[in-house]
PDB file of N, CA and C in Angstrom:
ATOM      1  N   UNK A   1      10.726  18.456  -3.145  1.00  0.00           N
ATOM      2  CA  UNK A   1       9.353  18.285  -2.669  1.00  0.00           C
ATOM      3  C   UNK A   1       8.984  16.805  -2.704  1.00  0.00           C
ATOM      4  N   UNK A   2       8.582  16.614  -1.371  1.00  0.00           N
ATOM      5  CA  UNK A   2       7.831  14.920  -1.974  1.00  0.00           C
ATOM      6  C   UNK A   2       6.506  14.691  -2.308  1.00  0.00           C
ATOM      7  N   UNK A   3       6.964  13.819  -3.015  1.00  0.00           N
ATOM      8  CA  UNK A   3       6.095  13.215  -4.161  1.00  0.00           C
ATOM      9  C   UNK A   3       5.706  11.905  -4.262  1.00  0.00           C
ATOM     10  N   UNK A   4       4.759  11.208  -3.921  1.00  0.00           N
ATOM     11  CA  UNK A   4       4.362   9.718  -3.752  1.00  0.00           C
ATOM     12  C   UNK A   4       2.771   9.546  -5.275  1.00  0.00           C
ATOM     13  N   UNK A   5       3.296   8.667  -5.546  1.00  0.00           N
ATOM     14  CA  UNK A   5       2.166   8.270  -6.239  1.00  0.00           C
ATOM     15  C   UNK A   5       1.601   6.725  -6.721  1.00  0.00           C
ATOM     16  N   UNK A   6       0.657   6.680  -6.316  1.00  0.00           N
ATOM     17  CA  UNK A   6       0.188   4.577  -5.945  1.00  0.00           C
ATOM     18  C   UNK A   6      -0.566   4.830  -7.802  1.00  0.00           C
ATOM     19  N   UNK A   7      -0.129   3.448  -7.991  1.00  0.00           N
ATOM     20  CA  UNK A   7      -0.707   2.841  -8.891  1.00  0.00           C
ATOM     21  C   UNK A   7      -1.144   1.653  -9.285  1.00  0.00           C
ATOM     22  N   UNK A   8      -1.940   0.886  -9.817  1.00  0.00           N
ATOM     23  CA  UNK A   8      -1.829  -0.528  -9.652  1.00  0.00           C
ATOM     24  C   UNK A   8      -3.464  -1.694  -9.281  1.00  0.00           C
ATOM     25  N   UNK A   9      -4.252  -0.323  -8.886  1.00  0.00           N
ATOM     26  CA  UNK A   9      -6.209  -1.106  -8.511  1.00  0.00           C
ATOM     27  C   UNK A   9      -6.154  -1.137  -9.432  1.00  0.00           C
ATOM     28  N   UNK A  10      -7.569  -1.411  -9.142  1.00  0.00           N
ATOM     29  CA  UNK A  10      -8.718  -1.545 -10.424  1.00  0.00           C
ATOM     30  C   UNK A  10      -9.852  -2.902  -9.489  1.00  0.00           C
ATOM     31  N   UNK A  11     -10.554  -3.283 -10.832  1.00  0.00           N
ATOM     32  CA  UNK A  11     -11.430  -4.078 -10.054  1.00  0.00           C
ATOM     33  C   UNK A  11     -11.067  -5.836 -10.273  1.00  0.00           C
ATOM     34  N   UNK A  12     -11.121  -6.732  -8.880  1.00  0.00           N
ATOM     35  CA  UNK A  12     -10.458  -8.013  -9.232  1.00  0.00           C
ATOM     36  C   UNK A  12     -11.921  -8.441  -8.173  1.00  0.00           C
ATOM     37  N   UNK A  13     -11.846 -10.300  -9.005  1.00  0.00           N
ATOM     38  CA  UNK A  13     -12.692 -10.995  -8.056  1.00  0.00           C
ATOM     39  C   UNK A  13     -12.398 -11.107  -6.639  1.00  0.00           C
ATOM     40  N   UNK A  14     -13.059 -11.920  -6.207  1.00  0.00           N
ATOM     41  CA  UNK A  14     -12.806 -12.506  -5.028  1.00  0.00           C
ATOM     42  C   UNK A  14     -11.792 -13.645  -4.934  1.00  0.00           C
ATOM     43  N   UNK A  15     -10.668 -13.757  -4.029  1.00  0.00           N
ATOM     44  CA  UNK A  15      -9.502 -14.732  -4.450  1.00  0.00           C
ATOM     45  C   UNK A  15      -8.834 -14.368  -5.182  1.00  0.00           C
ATOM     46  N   UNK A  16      -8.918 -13.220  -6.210  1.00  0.00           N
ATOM     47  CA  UNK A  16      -7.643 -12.392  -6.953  1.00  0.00           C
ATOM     48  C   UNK A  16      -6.695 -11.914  -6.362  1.00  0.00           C
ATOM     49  N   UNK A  17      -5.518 -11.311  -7.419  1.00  0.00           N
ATOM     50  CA  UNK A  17      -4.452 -10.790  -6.599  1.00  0.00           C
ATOM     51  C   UNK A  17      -4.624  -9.331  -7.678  1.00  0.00           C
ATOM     52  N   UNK A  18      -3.735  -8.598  -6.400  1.00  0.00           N
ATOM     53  CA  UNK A  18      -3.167  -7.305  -7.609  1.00  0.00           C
ATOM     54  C   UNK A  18      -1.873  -6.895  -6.769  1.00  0.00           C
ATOM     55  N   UNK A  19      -1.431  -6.073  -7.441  1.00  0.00           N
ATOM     56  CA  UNK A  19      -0.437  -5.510  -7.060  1.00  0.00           C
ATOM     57  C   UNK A  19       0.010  -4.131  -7.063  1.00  0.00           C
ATOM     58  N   UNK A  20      -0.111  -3.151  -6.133  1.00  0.00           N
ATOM     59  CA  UNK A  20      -0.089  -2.023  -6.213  1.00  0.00           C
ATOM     60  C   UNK A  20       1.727  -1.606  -5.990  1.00  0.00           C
ATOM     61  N   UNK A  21       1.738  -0.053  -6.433  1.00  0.00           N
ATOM     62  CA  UNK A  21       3.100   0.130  -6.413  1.00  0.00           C
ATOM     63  C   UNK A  21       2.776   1.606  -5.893  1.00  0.00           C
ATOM     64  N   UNK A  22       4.243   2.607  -5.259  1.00  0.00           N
ATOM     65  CA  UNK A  22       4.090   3.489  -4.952  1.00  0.00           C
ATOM     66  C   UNK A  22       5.425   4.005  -5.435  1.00  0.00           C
ATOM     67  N   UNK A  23       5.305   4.825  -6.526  1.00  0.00           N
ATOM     68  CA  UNK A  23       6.913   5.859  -6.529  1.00  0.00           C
ATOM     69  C   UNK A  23       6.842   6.868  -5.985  1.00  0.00           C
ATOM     70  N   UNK A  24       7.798   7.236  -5.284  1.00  0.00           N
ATOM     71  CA  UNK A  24       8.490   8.160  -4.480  1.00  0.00           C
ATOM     72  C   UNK A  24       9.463   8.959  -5.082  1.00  0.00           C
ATOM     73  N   UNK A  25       9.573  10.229  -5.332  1.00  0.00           N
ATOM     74  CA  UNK A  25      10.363  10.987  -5.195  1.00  0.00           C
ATOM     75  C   UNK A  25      10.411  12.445  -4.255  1.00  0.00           C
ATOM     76  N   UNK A  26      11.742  12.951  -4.495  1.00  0.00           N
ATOM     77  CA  UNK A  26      11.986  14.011  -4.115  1.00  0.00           C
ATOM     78  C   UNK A  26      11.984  14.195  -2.160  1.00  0.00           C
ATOM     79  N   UNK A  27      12.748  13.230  -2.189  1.00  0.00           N
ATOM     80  CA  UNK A  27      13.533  12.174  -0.496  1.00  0.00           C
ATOM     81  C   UNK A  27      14.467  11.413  -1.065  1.00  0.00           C
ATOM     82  N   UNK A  28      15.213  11.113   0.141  1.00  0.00           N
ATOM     83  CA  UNK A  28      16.360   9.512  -0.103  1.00  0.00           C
ATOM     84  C   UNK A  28      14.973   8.753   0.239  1.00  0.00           C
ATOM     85  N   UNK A  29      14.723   8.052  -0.615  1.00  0.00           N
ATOM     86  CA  UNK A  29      13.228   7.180  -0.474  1.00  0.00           C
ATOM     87  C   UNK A  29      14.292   5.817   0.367  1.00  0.00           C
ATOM     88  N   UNK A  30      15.531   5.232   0.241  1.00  0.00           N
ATOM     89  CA  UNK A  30      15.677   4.130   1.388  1.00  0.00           C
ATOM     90  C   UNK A  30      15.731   4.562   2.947  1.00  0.00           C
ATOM     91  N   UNK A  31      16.389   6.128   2.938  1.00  0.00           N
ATOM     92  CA  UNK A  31      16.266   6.400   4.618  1.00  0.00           C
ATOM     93  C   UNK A  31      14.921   6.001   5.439  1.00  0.00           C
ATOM     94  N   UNK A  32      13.974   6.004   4.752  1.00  0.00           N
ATOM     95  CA  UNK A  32      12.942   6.082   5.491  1.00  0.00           C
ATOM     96  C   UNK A  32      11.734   5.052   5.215  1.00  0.00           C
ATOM     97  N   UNK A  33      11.548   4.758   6.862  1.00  0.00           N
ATOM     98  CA  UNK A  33      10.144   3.809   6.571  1.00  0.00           C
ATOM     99  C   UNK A  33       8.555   4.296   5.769  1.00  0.00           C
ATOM    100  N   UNK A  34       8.421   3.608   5.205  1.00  0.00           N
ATOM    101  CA  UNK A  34       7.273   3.702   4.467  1.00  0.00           C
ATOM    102  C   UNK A  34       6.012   2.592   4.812  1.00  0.00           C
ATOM    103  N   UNK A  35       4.898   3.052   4.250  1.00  0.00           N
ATOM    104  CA  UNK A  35       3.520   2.370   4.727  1.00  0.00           C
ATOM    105  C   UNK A  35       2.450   2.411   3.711  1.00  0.00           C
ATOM    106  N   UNK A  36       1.616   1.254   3.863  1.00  0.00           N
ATOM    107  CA  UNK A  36       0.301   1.245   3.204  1.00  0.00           C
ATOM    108  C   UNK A  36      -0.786   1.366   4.229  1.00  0.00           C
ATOM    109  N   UNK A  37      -1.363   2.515   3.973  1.00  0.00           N
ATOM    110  CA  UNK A  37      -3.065   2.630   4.629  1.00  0.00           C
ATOM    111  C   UNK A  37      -4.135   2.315   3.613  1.00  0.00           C
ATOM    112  N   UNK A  38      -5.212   1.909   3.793  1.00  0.00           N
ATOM    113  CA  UNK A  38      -6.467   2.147   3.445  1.00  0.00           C
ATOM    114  C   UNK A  38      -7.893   2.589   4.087  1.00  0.00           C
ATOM    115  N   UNK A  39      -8.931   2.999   3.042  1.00  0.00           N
ATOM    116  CA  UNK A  39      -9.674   4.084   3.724  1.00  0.00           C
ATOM    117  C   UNK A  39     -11.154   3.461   3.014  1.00  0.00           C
ATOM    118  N   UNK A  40     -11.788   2.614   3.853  1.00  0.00           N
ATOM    119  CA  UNK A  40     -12.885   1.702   3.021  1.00  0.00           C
ATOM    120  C   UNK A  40     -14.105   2.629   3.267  1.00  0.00           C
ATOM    121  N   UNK A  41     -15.251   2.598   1.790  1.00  0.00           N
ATOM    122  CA  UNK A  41     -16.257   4.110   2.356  1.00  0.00           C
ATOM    123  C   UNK A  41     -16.392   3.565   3.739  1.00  0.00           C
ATOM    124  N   UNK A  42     -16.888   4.679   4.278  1.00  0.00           N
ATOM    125  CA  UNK A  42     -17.522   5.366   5.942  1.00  0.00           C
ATOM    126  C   UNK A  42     -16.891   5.063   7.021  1.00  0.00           C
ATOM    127  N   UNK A  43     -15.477   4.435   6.549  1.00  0.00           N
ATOM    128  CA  UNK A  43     -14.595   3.834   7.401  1.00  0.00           C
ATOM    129  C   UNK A  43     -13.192   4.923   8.086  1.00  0.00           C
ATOM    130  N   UNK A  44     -12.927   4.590   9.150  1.00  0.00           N
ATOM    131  CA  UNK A  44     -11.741   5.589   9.261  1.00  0.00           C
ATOM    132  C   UNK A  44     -10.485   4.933   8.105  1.00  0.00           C
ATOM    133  N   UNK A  45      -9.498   5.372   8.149  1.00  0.00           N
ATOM    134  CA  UNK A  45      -8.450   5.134   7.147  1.00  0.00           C
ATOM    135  C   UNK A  45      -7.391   4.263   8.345  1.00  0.00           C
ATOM    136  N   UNK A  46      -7.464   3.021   7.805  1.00  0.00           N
ATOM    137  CA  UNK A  46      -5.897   1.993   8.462  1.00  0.00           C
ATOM    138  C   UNK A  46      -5.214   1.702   8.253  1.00  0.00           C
ATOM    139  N   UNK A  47      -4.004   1.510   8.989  1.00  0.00           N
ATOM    140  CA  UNK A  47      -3.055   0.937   8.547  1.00  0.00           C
ATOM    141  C   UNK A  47      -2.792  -0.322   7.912  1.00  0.00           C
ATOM    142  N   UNK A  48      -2.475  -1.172   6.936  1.00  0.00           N
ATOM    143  CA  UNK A  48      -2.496  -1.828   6.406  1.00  0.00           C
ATOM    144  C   UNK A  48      -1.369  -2.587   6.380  1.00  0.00           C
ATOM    145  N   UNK A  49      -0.179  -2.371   6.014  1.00  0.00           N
ATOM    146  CA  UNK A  49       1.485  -2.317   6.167  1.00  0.00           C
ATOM    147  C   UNK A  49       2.322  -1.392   6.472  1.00  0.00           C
ATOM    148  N   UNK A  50       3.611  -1.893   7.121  1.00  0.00           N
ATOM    149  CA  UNK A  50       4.683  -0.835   6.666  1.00  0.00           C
ATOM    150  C   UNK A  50       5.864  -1.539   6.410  1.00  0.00           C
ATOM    151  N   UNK A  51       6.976  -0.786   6.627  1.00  0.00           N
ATOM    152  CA  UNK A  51       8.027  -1.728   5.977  1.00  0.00           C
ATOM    153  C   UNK A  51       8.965  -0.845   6.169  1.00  0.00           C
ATOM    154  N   UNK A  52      10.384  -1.178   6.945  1.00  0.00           N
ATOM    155  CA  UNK A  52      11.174  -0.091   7.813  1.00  0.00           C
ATOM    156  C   UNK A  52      12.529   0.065   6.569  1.00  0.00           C
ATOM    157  N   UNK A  53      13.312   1.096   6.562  1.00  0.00           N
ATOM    158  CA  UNK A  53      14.831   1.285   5.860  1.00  0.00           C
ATOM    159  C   UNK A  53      15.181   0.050   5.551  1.00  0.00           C
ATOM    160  N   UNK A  54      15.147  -0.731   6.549  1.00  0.00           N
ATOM    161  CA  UNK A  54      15.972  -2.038   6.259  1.00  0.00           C
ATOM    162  C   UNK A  54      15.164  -3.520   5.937  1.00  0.00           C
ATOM    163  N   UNK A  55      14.241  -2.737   5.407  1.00  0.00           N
ATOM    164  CA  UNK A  55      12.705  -3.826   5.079  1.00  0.00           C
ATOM    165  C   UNK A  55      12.212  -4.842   6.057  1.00  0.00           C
ATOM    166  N   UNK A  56      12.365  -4.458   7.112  1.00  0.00           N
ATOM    167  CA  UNK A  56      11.479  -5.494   8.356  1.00  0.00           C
ATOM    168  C   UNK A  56       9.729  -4.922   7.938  1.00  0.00           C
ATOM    169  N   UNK A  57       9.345  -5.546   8.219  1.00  0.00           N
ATOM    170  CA  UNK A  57       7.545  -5.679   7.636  1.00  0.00           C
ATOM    171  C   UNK A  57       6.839  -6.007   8.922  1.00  0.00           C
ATOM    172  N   UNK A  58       5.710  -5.064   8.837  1.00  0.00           N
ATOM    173  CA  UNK A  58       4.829  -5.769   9.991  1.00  0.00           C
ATOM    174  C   UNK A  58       3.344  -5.398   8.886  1.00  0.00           C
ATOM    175  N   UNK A  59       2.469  -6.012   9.457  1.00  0.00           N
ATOM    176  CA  UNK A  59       0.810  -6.127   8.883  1.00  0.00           C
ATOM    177  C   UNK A  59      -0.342  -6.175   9.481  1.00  0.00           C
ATOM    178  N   UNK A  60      -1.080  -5.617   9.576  1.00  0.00           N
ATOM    179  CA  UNK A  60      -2.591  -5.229  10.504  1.00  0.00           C
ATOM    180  C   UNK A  60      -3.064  -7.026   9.796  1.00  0.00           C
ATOM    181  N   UNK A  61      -3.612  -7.052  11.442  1.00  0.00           N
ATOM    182  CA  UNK A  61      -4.034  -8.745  11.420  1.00  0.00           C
ATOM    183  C   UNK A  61      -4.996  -9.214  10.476  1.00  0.00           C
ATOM    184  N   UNK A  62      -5.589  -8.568  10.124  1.00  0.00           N
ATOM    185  CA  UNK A  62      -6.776  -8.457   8.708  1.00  0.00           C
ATOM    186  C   UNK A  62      -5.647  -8.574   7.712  1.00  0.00           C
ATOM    187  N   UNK A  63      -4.640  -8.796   7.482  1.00  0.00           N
ATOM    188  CA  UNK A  63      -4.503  -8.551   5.957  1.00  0.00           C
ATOM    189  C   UNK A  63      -3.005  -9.896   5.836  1.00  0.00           C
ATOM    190  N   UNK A  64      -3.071 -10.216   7.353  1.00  0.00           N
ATOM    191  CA  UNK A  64      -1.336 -10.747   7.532  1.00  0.00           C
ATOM    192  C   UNK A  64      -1.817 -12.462   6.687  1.00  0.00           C
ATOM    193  N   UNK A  65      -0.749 -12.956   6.032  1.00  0.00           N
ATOM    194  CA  UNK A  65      -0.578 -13.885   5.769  1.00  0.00           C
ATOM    195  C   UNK A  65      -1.489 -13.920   3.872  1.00  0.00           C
ATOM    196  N   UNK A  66      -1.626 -12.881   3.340  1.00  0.00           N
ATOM    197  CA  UNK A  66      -2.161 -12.622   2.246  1.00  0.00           C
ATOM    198  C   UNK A  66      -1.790 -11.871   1.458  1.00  0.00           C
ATOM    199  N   UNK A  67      -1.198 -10.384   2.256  1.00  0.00           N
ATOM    200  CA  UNK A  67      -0.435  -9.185   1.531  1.00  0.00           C
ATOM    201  C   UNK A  67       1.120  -9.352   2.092  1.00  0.00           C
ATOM    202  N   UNK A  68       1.627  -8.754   0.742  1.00  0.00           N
ATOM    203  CA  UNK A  68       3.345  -8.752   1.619  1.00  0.00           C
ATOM    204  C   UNK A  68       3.699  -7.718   0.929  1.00  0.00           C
ATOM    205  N   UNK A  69       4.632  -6.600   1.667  1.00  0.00           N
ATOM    206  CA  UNK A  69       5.071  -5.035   1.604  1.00  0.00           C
ATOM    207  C   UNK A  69       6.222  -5.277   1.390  1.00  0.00           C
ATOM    208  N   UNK A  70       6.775  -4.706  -0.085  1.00  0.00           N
ATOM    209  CA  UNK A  70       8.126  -4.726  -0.374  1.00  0.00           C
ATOM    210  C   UNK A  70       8.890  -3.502  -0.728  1.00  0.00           C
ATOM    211  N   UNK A  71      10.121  -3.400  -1.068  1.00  0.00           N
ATOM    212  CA  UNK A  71      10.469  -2.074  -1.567  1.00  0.00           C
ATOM    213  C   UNK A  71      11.471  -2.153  -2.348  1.00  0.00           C
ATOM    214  N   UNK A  72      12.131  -1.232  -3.376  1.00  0.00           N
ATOM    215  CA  UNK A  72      13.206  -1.720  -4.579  1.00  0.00           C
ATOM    216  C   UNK A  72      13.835  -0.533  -4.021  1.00  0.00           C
ATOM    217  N   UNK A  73      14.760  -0.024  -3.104  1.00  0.00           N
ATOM    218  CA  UNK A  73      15.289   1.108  -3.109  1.00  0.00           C
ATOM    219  C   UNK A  73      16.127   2.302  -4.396  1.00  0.00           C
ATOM    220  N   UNK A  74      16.332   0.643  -5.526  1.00  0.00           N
ATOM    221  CA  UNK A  74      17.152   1.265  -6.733  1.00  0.00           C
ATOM    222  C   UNK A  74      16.060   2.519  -7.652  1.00  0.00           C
ATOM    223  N   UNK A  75      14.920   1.631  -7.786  1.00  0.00           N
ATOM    224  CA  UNK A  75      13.785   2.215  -8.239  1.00  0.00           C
ATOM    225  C   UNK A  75      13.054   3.192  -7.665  1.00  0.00           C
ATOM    226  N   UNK A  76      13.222   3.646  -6.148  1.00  0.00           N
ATOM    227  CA  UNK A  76      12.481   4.449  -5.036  1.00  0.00           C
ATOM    228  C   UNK A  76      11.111   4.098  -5.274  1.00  0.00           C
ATOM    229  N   UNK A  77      10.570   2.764  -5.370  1.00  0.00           N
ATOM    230  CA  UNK A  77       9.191   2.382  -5.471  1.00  0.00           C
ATOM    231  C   UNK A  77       8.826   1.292  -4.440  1.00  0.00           C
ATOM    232  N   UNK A  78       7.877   1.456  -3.967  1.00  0.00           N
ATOM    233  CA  UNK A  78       7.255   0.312  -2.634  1.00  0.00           C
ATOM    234  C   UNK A  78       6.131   0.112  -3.706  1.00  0.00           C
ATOM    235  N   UNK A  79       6.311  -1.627  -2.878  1.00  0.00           N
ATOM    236  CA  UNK A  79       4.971  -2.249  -3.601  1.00  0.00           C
ATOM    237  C   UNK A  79       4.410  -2.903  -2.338  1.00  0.00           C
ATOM    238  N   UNK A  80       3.202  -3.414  -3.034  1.00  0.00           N
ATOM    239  CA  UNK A  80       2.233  -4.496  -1.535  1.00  0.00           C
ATOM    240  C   UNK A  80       1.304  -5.440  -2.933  1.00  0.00           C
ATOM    241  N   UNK A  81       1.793  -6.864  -2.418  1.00  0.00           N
ATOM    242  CA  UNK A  81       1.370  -7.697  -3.275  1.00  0.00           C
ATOM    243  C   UNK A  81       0.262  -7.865  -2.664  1.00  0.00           C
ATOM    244  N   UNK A  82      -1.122  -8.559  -2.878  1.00  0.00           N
ATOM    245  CA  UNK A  82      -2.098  -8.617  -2.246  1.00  0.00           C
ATOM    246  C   UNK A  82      -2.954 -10.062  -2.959  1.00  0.00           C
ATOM    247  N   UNK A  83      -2.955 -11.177  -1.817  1.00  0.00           N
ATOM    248  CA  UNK A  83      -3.230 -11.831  -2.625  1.00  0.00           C
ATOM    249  C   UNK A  83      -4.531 -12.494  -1.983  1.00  0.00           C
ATOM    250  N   UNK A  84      -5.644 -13.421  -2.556  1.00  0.00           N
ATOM    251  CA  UNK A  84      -6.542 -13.898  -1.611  1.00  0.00           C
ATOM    252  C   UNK A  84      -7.408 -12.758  -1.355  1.00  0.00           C
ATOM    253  N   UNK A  85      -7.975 -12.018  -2.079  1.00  0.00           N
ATOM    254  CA  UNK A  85      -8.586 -11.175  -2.180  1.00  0.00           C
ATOM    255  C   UNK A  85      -9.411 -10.972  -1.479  1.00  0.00           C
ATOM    256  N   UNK A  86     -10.363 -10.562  -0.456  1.00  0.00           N
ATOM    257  CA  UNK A  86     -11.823 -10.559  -0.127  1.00  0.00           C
ATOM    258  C   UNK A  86     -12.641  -9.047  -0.337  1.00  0.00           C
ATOM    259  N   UNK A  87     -13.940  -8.969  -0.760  1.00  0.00           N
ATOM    260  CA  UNK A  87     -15.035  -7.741  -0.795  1.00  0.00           C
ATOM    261  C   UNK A  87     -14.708  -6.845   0.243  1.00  0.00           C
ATOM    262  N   UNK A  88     -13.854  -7.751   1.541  1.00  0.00           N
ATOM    263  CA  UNK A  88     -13.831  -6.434   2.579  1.00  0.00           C
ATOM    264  C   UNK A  88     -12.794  -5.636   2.538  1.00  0.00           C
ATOM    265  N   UNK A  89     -12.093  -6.242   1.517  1.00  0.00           N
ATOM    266  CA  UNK A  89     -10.671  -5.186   1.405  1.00  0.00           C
ATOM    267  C   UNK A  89     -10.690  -4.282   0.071  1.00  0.00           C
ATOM    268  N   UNK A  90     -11.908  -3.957   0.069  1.00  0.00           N
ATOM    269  CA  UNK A  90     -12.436  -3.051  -0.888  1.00  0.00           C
ATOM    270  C   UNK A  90     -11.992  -1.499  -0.092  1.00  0.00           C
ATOM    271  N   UNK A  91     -11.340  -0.595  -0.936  1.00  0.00           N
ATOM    272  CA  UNK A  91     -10.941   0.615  -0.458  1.00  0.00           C
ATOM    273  C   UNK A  91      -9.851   1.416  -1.358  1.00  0.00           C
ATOM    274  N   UNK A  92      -9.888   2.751  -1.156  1.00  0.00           N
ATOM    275  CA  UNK A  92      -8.650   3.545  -0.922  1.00  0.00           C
ATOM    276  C   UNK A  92      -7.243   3.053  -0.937  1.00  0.00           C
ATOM    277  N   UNK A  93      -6.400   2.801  -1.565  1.00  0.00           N
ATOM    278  CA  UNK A  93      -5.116   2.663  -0.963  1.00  0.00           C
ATOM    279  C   UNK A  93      -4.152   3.539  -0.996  1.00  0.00           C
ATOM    280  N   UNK A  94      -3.424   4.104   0.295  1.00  0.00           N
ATOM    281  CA  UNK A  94      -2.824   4.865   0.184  1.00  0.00           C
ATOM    282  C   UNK A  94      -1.355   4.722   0.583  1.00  0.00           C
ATOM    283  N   UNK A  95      -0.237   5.750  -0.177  1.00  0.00           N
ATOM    284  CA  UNK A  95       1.220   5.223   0.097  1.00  0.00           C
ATOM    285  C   UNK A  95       1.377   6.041   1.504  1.00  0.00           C
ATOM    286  N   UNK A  96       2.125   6.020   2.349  1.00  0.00           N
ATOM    287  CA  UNK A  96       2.609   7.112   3.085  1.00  0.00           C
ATOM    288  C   UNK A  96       4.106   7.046   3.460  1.00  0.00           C
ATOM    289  N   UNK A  97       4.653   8.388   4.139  1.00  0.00           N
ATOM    290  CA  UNK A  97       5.623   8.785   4.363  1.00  0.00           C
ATOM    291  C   UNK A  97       5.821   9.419   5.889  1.00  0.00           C
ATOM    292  N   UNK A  98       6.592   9.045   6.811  1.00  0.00           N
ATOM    293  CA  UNK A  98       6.373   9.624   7.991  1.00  0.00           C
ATOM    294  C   UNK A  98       6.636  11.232   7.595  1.00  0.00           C
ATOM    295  N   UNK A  99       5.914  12.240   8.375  1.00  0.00           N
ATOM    296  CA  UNK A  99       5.499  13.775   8.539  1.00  0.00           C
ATOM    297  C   UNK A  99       4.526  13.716   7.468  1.00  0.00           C
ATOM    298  N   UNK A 100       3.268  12.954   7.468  1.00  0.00           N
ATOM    299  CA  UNK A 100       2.181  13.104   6.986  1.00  0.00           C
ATOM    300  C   UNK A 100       2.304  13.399   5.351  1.00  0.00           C
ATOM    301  N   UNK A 101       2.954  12.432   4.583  1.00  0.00           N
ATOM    302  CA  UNK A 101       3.151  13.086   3.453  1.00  0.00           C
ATOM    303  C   UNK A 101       2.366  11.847   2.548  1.00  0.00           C
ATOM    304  N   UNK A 102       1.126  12.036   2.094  1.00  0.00           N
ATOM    305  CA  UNK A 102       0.324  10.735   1.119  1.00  0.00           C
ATOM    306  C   UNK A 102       0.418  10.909   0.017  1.00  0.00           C
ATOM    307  N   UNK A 103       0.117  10.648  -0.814  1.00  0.00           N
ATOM    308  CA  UNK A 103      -0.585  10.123  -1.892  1.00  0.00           C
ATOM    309  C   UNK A 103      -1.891  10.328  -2.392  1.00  0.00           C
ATOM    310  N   UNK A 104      -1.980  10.471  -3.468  1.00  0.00           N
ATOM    311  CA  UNK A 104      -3.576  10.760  -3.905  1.00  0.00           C
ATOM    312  C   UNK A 104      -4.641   8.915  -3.471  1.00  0.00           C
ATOM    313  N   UNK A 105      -3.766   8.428  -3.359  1.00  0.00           N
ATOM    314  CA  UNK A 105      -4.331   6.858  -3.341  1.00  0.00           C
ATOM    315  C   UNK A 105      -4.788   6.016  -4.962  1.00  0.00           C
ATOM    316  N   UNK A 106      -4.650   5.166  -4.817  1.00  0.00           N
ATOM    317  CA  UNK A 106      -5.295   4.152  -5.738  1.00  0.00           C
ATOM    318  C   UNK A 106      -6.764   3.493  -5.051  1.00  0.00           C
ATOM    319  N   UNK A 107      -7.937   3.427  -5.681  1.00  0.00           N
ATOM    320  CA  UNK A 107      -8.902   2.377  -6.110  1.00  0.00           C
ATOM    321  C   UNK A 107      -9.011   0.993  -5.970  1.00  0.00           C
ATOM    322  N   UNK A 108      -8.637  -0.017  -5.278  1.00  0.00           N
ATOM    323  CA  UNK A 108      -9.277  -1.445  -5.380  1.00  0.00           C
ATOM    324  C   UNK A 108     -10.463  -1.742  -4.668  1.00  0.00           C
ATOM    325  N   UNK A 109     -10.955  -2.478  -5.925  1.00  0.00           N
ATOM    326  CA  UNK A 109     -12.330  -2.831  -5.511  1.00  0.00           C
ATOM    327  C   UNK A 109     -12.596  -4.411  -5.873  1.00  0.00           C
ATOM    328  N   UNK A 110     -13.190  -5.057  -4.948  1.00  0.00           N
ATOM    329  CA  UNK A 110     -13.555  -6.414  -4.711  1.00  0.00           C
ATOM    330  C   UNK A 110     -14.515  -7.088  -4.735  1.00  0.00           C
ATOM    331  N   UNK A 111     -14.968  -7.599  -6.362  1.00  0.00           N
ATOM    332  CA  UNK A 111     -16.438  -7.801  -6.242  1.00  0.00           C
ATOM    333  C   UNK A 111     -16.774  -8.948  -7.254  1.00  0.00           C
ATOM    334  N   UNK A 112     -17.331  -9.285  -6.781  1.00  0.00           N
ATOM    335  CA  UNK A 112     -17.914 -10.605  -8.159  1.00  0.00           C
ATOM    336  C   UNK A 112     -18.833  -9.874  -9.011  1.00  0.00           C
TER     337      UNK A 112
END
């Protein structure tokens, strides 16, 4: 059965970093591309990152040049460093798995 679970918010200033993580089990977690969405209140839920088998990375233009999507295949854990913080990237973060398979999400919140 798969199993994803993000860990890693909480609350940081403005210009902070954090670092969220996502373990995966119960898949070959390297066969497959993986992704970060987020879901800010009253907002639809976006894509944020992803990051393919062979770790090519792409990033929704809001977030490029600040966050970077990695993955440890030994560990079956994806991370997304996040750095340069801003209030608007206050949200939800969620891991995903292609055939709709999420995560309960993690919490970051961005606030002075």
């Amino acid at each position: 059965q798969v199993h994803l679970v993000e860990s890693g918010g909480g609350l940081v200033h403005p210009g902070g970093s954090l670092r969220l993580s996502c373990a995966a089990s119960g898949f070959t977690f390297s066969n497959y591309m993986m992704r970060w969405y987020r879901q800010a209140p009253g907002k639809e839920r976006e894509l944020v990152a992803s990051i393919t088998s062979t770790s090519t990375t792409t990033y929704a233009d809001s977030v490029k040049g600040r966050f970077t999507i990695s993955r440890d295949n030994a560990k079956n854990t994806m991370y997304l460093q996040m750095n340069s913080l801003k209030p608007e990237d206050t949200a939800i973060y969620y891991c995903n798995r292609v055939a709709n398979y999420w995560g309960k999400g993690t919490l970051v919140t961005v606030s002075s």
